[in-house]
Protein backbone atom coordinates (compact mmCIF):
# COMPACT_ATOMS: atom_id res chain seq x y z
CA UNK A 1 0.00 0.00 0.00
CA UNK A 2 1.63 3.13 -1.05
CA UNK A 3 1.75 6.21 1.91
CA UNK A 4 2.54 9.91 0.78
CA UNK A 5 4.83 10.96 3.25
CA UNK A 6 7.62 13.13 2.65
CA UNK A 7 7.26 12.93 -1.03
CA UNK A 8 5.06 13.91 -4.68
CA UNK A 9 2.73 10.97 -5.53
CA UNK A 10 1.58 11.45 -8.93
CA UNK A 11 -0.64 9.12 -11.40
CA UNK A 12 -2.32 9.68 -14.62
CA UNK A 13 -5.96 8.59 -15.65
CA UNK A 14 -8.37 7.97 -18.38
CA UNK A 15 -11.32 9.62 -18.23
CA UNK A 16 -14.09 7.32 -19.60
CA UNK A 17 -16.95 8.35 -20.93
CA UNK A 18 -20.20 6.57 -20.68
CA UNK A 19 -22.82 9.08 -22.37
CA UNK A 20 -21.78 12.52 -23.16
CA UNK A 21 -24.87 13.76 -20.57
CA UNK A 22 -23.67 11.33 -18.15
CA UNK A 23 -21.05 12.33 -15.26
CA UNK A 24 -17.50 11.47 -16.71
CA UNK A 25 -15.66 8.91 -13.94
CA UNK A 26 -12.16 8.27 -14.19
CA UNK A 27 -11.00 4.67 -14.10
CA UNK A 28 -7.02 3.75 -12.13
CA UNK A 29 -6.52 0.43 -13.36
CA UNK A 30 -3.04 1.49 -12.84
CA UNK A 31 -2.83 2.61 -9.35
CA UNK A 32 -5.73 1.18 -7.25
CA UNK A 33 -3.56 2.26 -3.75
CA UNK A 34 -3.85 6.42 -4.18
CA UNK A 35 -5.13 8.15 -1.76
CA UNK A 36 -7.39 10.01 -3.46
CA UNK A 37 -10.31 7.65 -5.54
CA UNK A 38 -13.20 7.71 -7.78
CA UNK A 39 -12.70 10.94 -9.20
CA UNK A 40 -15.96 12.27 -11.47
CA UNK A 41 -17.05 15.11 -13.40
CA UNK A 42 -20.45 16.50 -13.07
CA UNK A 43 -19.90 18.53 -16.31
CA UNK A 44 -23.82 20.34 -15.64
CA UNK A 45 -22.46 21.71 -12.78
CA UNK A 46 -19.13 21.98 -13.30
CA UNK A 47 -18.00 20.10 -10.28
CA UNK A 48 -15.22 17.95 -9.42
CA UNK A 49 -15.68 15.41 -7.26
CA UNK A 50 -13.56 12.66 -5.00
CA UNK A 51 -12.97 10.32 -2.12
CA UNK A 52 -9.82 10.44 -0.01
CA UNK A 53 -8.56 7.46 2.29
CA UNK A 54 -6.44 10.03 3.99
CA UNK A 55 -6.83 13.15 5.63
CA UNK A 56 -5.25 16.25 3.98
CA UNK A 57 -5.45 19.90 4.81
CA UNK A 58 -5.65 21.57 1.78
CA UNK A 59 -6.98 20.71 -1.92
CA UNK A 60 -6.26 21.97 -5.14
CA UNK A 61 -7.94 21.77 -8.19
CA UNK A 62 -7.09 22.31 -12.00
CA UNK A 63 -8.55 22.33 -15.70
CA UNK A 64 -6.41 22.75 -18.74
CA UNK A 65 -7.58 23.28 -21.92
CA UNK A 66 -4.87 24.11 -24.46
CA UNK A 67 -2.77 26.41 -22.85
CA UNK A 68 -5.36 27.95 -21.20
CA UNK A 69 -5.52 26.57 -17.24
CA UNK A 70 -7.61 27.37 -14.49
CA UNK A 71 -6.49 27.04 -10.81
CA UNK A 72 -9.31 27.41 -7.97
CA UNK A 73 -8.76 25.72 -4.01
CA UNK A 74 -11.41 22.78 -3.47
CA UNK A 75 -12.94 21.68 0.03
CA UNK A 76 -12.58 18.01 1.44
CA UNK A 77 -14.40 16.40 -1.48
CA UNK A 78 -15.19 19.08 -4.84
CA UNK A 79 -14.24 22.08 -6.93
CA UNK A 80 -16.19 23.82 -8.29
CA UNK A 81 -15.24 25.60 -10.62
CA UNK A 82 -17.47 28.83 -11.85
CA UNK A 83 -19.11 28.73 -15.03
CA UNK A 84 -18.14 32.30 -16.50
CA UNK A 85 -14.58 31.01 -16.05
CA UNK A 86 -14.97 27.55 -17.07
CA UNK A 87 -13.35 26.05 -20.68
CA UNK A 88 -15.44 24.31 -23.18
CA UNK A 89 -14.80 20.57 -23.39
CA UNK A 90 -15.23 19.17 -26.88
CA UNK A 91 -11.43 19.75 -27.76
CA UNK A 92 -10.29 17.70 -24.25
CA UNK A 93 -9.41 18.99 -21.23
CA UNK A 94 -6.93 17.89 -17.95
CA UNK A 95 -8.31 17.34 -14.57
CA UNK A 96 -5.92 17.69 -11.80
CA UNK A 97 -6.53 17.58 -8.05
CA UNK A 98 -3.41 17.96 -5.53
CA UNK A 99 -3.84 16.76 -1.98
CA UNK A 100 -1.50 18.70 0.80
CA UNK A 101 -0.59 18.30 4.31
CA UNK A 102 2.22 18.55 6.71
CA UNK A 103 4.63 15.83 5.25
CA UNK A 104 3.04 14.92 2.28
CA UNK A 105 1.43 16.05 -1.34
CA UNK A 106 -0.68 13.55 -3.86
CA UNK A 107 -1.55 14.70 -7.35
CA UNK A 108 -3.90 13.08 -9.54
CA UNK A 109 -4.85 14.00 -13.03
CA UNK A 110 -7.80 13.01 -15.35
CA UNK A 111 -7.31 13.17 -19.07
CA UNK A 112 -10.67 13.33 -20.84
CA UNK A 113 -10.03 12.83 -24.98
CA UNK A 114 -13.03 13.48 -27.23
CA UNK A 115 -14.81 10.19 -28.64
CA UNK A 116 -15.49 9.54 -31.95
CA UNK A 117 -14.41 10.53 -36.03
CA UNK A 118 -12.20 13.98 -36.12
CA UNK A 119 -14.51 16.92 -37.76
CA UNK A 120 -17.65 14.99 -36.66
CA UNK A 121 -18.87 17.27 -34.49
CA UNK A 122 -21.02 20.72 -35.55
CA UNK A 123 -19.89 23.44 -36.65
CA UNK A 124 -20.43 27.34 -36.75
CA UNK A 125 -22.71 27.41 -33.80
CA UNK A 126 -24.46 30.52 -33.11
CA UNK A 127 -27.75 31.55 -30.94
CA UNK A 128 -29.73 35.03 -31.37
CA UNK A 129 -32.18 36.22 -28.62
CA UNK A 130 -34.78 38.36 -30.13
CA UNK A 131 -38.62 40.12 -29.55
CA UNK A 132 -37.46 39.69 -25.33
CA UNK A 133 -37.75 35.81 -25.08
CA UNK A 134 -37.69 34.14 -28.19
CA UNK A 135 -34.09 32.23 -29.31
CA UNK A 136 -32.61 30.72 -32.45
CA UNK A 137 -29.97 28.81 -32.49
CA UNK A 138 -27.94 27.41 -36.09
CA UNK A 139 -25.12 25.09 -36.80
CA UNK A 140 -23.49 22.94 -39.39
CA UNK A 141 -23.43 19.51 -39.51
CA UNK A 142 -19.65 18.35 -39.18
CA UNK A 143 -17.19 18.51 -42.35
CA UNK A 144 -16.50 14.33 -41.73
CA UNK A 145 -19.59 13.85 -40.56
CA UNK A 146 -20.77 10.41 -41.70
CA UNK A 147 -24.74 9.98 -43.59
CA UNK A 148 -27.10 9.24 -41.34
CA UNK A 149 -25.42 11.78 -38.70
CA UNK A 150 -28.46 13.13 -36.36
CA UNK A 151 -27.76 16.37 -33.39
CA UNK A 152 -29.38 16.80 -30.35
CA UNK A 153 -29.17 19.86 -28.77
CA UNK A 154 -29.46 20.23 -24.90
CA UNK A 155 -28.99 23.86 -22.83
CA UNK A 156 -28.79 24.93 -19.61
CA UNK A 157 -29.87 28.00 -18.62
CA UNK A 158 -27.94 28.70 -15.07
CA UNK A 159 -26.05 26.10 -13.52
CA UNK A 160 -28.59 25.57 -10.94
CA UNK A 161 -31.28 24.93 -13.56
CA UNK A 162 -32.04 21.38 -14.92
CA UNK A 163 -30.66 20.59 -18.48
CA UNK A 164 -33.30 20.12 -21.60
CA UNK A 165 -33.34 19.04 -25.02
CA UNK A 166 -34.60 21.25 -27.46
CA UNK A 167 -38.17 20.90 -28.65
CA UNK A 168 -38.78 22.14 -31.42
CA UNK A 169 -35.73 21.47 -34.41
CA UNK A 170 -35.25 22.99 -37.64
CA UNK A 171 -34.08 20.36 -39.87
CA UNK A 172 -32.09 20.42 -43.59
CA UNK A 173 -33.08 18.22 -46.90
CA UNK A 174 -32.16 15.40 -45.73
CA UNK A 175 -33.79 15.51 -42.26
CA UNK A 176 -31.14 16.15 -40.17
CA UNK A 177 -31.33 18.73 -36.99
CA UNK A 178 -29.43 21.83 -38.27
CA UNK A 179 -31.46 24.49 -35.84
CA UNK A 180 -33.49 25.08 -32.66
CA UNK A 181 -36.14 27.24 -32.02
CA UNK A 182 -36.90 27.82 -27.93
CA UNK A 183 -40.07 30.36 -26.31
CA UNK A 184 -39.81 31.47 -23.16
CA UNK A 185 -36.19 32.49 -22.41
CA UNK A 186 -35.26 34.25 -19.44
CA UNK A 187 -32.03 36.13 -19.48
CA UNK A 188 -30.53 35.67 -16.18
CA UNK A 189 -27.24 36.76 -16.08
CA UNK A 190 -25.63 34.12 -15.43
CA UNK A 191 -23.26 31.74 -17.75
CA UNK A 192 -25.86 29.41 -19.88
CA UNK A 193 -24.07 26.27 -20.88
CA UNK A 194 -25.29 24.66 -24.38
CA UNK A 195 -24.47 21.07 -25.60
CA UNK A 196 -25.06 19.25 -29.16
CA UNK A 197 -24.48 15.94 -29.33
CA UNK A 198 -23.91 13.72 -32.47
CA UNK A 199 -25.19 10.23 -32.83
CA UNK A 200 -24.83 7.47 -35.53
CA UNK A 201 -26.03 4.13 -35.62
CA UNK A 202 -22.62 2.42 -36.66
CA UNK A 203 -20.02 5.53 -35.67
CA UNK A 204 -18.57 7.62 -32.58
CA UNK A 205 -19.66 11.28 -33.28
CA UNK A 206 -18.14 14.10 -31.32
CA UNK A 207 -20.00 16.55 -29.40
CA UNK A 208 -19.88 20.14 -29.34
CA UNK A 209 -20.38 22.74 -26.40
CA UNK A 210 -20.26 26.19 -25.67
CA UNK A 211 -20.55 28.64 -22.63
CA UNK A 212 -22.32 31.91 -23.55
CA UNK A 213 -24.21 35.26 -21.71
CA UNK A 214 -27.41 35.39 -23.01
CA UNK A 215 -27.41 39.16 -23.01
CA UNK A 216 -24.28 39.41 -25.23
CA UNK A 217 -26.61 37.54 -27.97
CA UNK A 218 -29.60 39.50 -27.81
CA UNK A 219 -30.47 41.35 -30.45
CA UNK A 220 -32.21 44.81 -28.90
CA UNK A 221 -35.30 46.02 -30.42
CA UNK A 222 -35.65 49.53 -31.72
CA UNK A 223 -36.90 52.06 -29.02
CA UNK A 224 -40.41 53.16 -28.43
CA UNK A 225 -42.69 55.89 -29.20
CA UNK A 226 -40.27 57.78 -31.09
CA UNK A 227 -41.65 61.66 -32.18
CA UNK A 228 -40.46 64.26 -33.96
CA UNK A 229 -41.70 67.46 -33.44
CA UNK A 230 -40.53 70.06 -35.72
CA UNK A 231 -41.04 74.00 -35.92
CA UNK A 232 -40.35 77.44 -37.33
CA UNK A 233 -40.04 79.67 -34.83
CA UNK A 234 -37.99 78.98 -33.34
CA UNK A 235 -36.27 76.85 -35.78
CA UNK A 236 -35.79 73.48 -34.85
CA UNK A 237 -36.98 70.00 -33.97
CA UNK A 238 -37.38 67.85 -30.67
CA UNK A 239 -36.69 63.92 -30.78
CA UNK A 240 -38.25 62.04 -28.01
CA UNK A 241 -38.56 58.12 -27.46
CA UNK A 242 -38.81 55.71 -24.78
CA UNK A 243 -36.78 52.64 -23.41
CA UNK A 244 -36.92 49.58 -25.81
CA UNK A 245 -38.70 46.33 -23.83
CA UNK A 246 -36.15 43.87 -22.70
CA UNK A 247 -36.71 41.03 -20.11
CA UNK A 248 -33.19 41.82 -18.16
CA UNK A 249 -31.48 45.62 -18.07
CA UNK A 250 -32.52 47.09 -15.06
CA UNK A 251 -30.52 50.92 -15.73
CA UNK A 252 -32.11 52.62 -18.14
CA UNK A 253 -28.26 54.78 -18.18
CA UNK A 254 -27.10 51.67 -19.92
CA UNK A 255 -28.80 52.15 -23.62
CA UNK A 256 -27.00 54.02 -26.36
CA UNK A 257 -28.95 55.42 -28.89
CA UNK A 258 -27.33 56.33 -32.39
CA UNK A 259 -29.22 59.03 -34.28
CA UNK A 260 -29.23 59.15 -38.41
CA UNK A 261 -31.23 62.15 -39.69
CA UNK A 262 -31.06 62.70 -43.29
CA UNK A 263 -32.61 65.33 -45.73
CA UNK A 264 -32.07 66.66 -48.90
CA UNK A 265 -28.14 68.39 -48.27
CA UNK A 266 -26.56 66.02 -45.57
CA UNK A 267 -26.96 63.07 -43.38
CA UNK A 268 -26.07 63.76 -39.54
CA UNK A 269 -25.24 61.48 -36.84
CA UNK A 270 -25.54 62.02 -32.99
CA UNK A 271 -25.34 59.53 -30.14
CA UNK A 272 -27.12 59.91 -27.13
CA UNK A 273 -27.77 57.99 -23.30
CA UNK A 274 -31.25 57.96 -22.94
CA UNK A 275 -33.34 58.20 -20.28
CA UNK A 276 -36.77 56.69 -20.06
CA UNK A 277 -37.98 59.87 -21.47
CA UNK A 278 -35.07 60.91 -23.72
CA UNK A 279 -35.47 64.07 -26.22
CA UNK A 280 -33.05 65.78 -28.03
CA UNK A 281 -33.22 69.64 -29.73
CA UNK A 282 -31.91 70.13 -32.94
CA UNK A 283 -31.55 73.87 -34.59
CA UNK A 284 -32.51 74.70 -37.93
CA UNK A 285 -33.23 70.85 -39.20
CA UNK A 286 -35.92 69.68 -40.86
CA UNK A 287 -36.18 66.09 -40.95
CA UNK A 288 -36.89 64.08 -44.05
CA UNK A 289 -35.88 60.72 -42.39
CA UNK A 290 -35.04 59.81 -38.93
CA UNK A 291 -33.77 55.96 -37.96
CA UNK A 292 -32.78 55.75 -33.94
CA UNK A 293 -30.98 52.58 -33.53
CA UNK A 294 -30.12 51.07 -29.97
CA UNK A 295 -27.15 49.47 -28.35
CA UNK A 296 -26.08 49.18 -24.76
């Protein structure tokens, strides 16, 4: 029975997969004595999890992906490590956890390498929020994708939410999912985590996932009740509109407006913060058209 005492104890594992929506358990058929055992992923939540037949002070976990690593301390039995932080999966990742006390340190790490034929998976993946709470999402079917290649698209909306598959697909000329259509979306933000899977009935297709902000996606309606009021004397015209609706910005200070007024001798542009009653006075300018576009 190995003891870390004095010294680095290091092994390497396999992470298995059993379903791609299943937790991912790593497998020591190499080194059933560590101290630290039945490592798993719980890849909704983002949570590494352990046993430990000894008693350390101090745990450390990793997750490498690329170059790119991420380092947060763990308690007696998880990391967790945040979502808006967290690395997609579907090009591999590394799973380390280091064990510390007085006289000794144990590391462990879990290498997880994506199942199935190379360019398999989806490609050019992209969702849109629009009219508050609707959402599209698009993608590709894999460049080496097999015939007979099917998607299945499943989203989580916060990490405390339950996952879901999409109900209601868009699908190509030969039947296959190549779009989602979803009702009801509630911007929370928080990190929204989306999966597609692949599935073939003779080959190993490789999934795709993606961690996105649901706000950065939206795409913001035009503001409301926009008037132009224009006079003689004095010369000039006042603009007023209203706050676009949107299901999650709370500051009205936060929305940008861009002006465009054209007429017959020049277009002009102006930007302006608007309120929730937002006007602006322009001298000597007759409109012939007016577009107010918003951002935030």
């Amino acid at each position: 029975m190995l003891v870390c005492l004095g010294l680095i104890f290091m092994t390497q594992w396999m992470l298995l997969v059993a379903h791609m929506y299943d937790d991912w358990q790593c497998s020591n058929w190499e080194m059933s004595d560590s101290p630290i055992q039945n490592l798993m992923l719980n890849w909704w939540k983002t949570e590494l999890s352990w046993i430990s037949t000894m008693n350390f002070t101090k745990y450390n976990c990793s997750m490498t992906v690329d170059n790119n690593v991420l380092r947060i301390q763990g308690s007696n039995t998880n990391c967790i490590f945040r979502r808006n932080l967290a690395f997609p999966l579907h090009n591999g990742a590394n799973f380390s956890v280091t064990a510390e006390s007085t006289n000794s340190t144990c590391s462990i790490t879990c290498k997880y390498i994506p199942q199935g034929i190379n360019g398999s998976a989806i490609e050019n993946f992209s969702c849109v929020i629009y009219d508050i709470s609707l959402m599209n999402c698009t993608w590709q079917a894999g460049r080496n994708a097999p015939g007979g290649t099917q998607y299945f698209l499943y989203w989580q909306n916060s990490r405390d939410d339950d996952q879901t598959e999409c109900e209601l697909y868009t699908k190509d000329e030969n039947d296959r999912n190549v779009g989602c259509k979803f009702q009801n979306v509630t911007i929370k933000g928080k990190t929204t985590y989306f999966l597609v899977n692949g599935s073939h009935k003779t080959f190993l297709i490789q999934f795709y996932d993606n961690y996105t902000k649901l706000y950065t996606i939206e795409r913001l309606p035009p503001p409301l009740n926009v008037t132009a009021n224009c006079t003689s004397n004095p010369g000039g015209c006042i603009i007023t509109w209203q706050q676009p609706l949107l299901s999650h910005v709370e500051n009205r200070n936060c929305f940008q407006y861009e002006i465009d007024i054209q007429n017959e001798v020049k277009t002009m542009y102006w930007f302006a913060f608007g309120t929730i009653s937002s006007y602006m006075y322009l001298n000597n300018m007759q409109i012939s058209i007016l577009s107010l576009l918003t951002s935030i």
